[in-house]
Protein backbone atom coordinates (compact mmCIF):
# COMPACT_ATOMS: atom_id res chain seq x y z
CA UNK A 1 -41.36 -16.14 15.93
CA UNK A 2 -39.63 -19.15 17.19
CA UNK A 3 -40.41 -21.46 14.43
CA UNK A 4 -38.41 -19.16 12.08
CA UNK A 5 -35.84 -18.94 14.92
CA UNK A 6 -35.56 -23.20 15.14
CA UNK A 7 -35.59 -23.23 10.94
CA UNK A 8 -32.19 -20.89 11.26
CA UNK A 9 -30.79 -22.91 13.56
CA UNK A 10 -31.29 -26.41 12.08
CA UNK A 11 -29.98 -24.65 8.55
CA UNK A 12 -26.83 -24.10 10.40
CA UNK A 13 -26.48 -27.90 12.01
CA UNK A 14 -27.19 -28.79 9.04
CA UNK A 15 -25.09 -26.69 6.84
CA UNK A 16 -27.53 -26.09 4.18
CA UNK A 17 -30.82 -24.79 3.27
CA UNK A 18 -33.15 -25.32 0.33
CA UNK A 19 -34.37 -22.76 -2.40
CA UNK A 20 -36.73 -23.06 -5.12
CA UNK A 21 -35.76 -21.11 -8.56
CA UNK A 22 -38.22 -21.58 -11.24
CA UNK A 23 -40.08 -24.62 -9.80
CA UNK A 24 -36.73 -26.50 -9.41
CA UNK A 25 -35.65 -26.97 -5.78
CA UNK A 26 -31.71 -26.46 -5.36
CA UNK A 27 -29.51 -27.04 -2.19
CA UNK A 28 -27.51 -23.81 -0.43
CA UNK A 29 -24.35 -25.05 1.43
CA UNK A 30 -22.11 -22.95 3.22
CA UNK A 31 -18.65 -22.05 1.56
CA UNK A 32 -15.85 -24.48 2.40
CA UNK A 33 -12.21 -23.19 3.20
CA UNK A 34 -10.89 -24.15 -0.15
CA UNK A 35 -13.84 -22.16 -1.98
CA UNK A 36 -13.24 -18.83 0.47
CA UNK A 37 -9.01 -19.57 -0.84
CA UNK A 38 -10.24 -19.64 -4.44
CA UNK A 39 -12.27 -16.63 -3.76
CA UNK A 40 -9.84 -14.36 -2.09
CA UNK A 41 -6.84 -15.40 -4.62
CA UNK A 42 -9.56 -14.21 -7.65
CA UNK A 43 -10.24 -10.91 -5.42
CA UNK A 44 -6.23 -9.99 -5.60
CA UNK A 45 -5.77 -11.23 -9.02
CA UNK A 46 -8.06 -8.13 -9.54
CA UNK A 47 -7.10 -5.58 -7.76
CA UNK A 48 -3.49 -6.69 -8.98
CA UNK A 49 -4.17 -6.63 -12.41
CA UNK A 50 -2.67 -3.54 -13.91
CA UNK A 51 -5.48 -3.15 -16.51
CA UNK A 52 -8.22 -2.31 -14.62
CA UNK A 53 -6.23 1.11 -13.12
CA UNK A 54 -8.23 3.11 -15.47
CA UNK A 55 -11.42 1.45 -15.73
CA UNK A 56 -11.71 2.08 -11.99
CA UNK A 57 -11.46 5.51 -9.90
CA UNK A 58 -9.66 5.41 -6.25
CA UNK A 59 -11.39 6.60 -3.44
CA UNK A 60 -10.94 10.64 -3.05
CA UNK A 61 -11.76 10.56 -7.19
CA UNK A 62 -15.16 9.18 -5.82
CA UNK A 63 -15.11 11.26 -2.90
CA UNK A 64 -14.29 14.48 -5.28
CA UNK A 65 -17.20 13.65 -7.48
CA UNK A 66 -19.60 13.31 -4.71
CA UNK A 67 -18.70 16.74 -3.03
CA UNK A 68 -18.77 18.38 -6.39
CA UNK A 69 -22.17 17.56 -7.56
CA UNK A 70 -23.18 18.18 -3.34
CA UNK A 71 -24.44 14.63 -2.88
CA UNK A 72 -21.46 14.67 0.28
CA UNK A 73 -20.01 17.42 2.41
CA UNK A 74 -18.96 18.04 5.58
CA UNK A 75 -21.99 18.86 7.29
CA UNK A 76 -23.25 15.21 5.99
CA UNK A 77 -19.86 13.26 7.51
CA UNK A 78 -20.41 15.47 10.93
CA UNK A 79 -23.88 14.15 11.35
CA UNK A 80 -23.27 10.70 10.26
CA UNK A 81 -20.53 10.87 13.04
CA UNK A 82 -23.20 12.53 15.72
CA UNK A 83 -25.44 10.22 14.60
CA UNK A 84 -22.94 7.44 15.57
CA UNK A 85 -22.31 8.82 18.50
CA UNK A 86 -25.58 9.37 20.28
CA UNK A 87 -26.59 5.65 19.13
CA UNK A 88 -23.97 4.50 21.71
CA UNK A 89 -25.26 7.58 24.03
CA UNK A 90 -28.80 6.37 23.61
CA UNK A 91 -28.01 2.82 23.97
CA UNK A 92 -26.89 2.98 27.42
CA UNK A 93 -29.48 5.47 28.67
CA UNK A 94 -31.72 2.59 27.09
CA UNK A 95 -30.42 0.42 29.82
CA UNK A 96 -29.78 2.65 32.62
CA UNK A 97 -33.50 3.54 32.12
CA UNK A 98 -34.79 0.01 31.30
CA UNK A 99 -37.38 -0.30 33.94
CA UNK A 100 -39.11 3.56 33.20
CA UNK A 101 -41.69 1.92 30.99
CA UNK A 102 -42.22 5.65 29.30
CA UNK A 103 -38.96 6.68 29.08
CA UNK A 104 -37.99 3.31 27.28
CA UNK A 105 -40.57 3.80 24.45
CA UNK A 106 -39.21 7.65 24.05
CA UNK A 107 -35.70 5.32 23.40
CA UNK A 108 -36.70 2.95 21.75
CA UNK A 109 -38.12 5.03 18.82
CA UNK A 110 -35.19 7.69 19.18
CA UNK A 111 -32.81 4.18 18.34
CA UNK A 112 -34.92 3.39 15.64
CA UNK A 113 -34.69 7.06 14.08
CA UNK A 114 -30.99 7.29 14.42
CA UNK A 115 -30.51 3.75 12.70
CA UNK A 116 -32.59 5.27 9.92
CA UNK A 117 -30.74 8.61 9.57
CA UNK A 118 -27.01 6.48 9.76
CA UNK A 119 -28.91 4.03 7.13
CA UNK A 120 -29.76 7.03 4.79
CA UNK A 121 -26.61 8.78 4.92
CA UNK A 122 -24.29 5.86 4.72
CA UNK A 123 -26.71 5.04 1.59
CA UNK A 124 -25.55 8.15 0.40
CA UNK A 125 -22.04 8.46 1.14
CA UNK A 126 -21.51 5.08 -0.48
CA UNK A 127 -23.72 5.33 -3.39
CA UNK A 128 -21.14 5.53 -6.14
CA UNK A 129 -18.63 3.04 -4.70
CA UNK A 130 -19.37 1.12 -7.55
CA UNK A 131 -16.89 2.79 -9.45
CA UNK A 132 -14.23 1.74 -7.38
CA UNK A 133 -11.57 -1.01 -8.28
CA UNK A 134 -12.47 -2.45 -4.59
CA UNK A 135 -15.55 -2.29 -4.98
CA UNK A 136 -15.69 -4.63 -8.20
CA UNK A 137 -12.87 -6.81 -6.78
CA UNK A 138 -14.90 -7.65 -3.68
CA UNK A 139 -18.62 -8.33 -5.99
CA UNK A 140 -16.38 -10.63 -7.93
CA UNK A 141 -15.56 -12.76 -4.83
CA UNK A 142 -19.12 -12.33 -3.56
CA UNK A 143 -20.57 -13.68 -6.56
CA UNK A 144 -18.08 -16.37 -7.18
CA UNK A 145 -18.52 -17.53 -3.11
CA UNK A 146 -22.15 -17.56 -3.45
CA UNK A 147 -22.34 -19.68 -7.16
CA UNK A 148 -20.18 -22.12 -5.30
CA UNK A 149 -22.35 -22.48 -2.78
CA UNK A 150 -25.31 -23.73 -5.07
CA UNK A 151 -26.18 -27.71 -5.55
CA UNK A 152 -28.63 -29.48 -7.36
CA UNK A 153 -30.94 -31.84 -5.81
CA UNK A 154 -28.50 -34.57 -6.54
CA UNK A 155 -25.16 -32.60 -4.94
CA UNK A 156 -23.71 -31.85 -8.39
CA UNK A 157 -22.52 -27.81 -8.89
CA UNK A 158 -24.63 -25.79 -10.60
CA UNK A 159 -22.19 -23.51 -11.31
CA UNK A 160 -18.99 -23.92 -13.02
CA UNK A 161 -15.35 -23.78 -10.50
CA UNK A 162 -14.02 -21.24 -12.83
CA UNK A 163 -14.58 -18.47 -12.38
CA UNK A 164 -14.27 -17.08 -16.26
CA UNK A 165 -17.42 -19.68 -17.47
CA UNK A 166 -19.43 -17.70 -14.70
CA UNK A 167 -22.95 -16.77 -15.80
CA UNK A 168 -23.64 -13.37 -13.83
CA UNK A 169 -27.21 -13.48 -15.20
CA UNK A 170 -27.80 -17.01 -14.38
CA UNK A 171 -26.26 -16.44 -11.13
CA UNK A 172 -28.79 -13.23 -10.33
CA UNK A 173 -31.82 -15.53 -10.23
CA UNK A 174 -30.46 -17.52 -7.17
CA UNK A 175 -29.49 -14.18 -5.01
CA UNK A 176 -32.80 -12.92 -3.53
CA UNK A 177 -34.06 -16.59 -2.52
CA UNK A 178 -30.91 -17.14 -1.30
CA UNK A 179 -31.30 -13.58 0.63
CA UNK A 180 -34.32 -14.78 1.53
CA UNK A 181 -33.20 -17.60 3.84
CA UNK A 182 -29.48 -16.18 5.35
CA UNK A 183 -29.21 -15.93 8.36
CA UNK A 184 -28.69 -12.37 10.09
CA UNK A 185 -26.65 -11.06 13.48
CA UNK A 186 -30.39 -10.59 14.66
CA UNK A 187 -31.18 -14.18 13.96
CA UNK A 188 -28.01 -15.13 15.74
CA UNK A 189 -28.98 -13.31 18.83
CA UNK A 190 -32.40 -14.57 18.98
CA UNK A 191 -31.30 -18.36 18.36
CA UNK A 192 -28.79 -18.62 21.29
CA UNK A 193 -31.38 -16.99 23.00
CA UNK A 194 -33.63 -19.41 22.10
CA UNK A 195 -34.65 -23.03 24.19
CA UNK A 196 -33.82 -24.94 21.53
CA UNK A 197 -30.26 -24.16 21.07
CA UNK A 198 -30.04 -24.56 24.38
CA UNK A 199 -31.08 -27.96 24.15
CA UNK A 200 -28.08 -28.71 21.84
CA UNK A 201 -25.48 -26.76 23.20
CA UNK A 202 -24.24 -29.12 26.55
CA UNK A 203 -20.67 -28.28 26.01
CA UNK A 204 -18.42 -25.24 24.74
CA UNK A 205 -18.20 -26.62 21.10
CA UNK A 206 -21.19 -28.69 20.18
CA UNK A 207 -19.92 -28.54 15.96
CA UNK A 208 -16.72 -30.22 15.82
CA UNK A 209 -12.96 -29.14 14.90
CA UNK A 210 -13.22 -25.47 14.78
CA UNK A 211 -11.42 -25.41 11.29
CA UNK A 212 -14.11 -27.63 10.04
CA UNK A 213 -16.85 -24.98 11.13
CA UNK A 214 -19.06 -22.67 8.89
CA UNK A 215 -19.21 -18.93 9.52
CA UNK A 216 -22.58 -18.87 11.38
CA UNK A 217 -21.42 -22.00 13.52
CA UNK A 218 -18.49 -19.89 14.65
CA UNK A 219 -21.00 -17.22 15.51
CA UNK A 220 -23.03 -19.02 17.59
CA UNK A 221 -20.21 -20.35 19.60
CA UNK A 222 -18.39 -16.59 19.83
CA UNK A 223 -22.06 -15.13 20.98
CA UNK A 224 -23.01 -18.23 23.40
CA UNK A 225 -19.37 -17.15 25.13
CA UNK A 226 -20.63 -13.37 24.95
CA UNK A 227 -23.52 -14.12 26.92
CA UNK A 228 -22.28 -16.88 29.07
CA UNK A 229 -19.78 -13.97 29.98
CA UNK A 230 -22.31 -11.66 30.82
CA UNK A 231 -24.31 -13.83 33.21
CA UNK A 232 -21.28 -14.52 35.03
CA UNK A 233 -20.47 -10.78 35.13
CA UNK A 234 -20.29 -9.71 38.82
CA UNK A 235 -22.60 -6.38 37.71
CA UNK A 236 -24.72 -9.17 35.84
CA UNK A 237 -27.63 -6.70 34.25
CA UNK A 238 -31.28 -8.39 34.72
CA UNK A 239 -32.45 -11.46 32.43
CA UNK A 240 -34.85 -8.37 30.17
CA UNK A 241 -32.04 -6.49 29.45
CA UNK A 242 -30.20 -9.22 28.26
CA UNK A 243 -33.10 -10.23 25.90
CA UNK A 244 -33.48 -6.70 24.56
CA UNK A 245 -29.87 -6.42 21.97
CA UNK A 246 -30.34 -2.11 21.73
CA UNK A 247 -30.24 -2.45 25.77
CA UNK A 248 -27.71 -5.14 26.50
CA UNK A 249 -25.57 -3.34 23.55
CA UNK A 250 -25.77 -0.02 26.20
CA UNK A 251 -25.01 -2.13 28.96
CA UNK A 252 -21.61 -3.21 26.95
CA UNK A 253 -20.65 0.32 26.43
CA UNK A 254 -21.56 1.33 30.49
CA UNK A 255 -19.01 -1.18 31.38
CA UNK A 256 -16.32 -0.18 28.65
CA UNK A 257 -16.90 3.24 29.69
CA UNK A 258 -16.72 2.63 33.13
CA UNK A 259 -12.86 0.53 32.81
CA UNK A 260 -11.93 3.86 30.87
CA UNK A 261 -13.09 6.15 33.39
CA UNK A 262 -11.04 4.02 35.98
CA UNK A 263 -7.85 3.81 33.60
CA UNK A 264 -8.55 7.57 33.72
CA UNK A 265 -8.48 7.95 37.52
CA UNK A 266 -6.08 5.63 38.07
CA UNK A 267 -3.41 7.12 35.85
CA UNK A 268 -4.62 11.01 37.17
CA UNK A 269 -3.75 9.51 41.18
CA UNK A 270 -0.32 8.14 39.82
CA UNK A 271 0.70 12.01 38.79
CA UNK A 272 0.06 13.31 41.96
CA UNK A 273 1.02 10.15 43.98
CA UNK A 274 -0.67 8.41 47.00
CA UNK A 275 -1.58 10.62 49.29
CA UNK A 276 -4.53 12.03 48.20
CA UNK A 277 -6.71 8.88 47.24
CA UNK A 278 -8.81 8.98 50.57
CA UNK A 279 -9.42 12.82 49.83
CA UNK A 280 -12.98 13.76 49.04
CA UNK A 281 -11.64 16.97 47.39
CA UNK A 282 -9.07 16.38 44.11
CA UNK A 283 -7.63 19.22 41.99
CA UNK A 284 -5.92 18.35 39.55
CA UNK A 285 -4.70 21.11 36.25
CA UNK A 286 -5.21 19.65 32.64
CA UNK A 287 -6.20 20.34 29.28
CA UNK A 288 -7.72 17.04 28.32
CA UNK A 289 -11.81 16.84 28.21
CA UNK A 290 -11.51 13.31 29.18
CA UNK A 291 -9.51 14.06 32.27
CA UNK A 292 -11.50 16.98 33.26
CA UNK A 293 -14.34 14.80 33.38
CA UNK A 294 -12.89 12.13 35.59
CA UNK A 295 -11.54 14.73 38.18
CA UNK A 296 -15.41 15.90 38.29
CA UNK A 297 -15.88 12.44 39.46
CA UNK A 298 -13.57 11.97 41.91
CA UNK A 299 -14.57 15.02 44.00
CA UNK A 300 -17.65 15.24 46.66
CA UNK A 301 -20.14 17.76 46.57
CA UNK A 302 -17.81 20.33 48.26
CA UNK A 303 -14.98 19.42 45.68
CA UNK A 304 -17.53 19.84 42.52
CA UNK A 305 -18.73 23.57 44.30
CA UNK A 306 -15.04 24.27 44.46
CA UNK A 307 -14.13 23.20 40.77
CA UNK A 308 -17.29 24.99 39.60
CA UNK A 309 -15.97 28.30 41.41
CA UNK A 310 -12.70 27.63 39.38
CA UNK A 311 -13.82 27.47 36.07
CA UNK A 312 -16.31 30.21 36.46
CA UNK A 313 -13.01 32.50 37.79
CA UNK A 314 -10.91 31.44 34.89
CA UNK A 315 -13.72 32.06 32.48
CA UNK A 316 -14.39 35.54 33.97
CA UNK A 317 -10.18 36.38 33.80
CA UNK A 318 -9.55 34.76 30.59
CA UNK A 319 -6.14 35.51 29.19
CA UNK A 320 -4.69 36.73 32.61
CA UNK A 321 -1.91 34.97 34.58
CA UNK A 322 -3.30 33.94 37.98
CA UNK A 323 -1.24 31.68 40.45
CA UNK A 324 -3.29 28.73 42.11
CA UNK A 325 -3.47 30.52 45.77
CA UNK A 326 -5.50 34.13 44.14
CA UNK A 327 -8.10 32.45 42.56
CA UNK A 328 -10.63 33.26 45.40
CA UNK A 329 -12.46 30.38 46.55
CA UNK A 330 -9.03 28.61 46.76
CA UNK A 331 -7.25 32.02 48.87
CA UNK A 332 -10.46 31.52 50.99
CA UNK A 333 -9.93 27.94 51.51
CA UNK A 334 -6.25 28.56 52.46
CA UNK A 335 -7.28 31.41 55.05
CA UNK A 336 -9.88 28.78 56.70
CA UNK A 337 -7.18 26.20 56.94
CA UNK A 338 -5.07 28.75 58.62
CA UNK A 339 -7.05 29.67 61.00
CA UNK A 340 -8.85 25.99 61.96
CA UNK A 341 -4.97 25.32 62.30
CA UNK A 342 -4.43 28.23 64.78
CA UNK A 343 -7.34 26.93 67.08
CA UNK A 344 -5.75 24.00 67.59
């Protein structure tokens, strides 16, 4: 709704939002340079410090005890992988298929499936990464960014700067309020989407120095580029894909899969030179999926007949030597040639 969108935004103008933790209202500001430099020099501190070798496992001990007692295998990391894969697969059928009404919906809940099954598994995979020394290392920052970022009503700390005098159980009843009210890459979206930022944002950098900026400031500015990009795209998609992320996400991959498709070609035509790049027929021998596919591309209709005759005569003579010129539909193309030439 867009009041919750405008009450993101103005936190991050602002630089703050409020909480309330047993009746007492408390401020949440966003972590300054010098707090993130504290933070990071505690998290290598820790995972320098020799004594905590054995208190923590490394990451194929936790991997070991996850395939032994079959929470993990490799029938779980293949899926998570398909899974990953046909997200990006779905996501641009999503937006070639925008405008099928139906065939959006069918999307639509086949995205939110696969975001559930990659959710579940990863929940899985990653379920006893507490017992690694990273792991702790990188809670330790978390918790000592986040205490920093706690004021009283009156701008005073809450929380101690060192670290040691930190009160982990204090600290917990501040984290789901604080939850509560961050700010989220949807939220993001939906606020430069939104007519109010667009109100504030008349120039590239409406915040100031960009070392002075908070982390969500610097995310509105990177996705306000994003999109300013897009709309000045020459293949610009329409203003409702844009709005929908799962569909304008798709559209991103189309175009990164269309450059590599075109690296593809390109580098294919520079094998075999210039001659044949007006040529609706192109035959060209590799072993490379990626290749293959681009070389289905580039040919007609006659040229895909001709490379489906191929494959189905190298298929049927599997293991046999056969020069270019006897694999039939290519002798009979040769013989045609020669005698189109003769008429001449």
């Amino acid at each position: 709704m867009d009041y919750k969108t405008n009450f993101k935004l103005y936190s991050i103008l602002n630089g703050y939002f409020n909480i309330t933790v047993n009746n007492k209202q408390y401020k949440v500001v966003y972590p300054s340079i010098e707090v993130k430099y504290r933070a990071e020099e505690l998290y290598i501190n820790i995972m320098e410090d020799g004594k905590f070798e054995t208190e923590y496992l490394k990451d194929y001990e936790v991997e070991s005890i996850l395939r032994k007692n079959n929470m993990w295998n490799n029938e779980m990391q293949d899926k998570l992988d398909s899974c990953s894969k046909l997200m990006d697969e779905s996501k641009m059928e999503l937006c070639r298929e925008f405008f099928n009404t139906d065939r959006r919906c069918e999307i639509k809940k086949m995205i939110k499936g696969i975001k559930d099954s990659m959710q579940e598994l990863s929940a899985i995979k990653h379920s006893m990464d507490y017992l690694k020394l990273e792991y702790f290392a990188t809670s330790m920052k978390n918790q000592y960014i986040i205490s920093q970022r706690i004021l009283n009503a009156d701008g005073s700390q809450v929380f101690s700067q060192d670290y040691s005098e930190l009160d982990s159980r204090e600290l917990s009843k501040f984290l789901k309020p604080i939850e509560n009210r961050t700010v989220t890459g949807t939220d993001l979206r939906n606020i430069v989407k939104s007519d109010t930022w667009s109100s504030y944002n008349v120039k590239d950098n409406i915040f100031g120095p960009s070392v002075q900026l908070n982390d969500d400031q610097r995310n509105l500015l990177a996705l306000q580029r994003m999109y300013n990009n897009v709309r000045q795209h020459p293949e610009c998609p329409s203003d409702e894909i844009i709005d929908d992320d799962d569909a304008l996400d798709g559209w991103f991959l189309l175009q990164k899969d269309k450059k590599k498709k075109e690296k593809i070609k390109n580098s294919l035509l520079k094998k075999v030179g210039g001659k044949i790049k007006d040529h609706s027929s192109v035959f060209i021998v590799t072993q490379n999926e990626e290749e293959r596919k681009a070389i289905w591309e580039m040919n007609d209709v006659e040229g895909k007949r001709t490379l489906k005759a191929i494959d189905k005569t190298m298929e049927e003579r599997k293991g046999e030597k056969i020069a270019w010129q006897d694999i039939p539909i290519i002798r009979q193309q040769l013989v045609d040639e020669k005698l189109k030439g003769s008429k001449i």
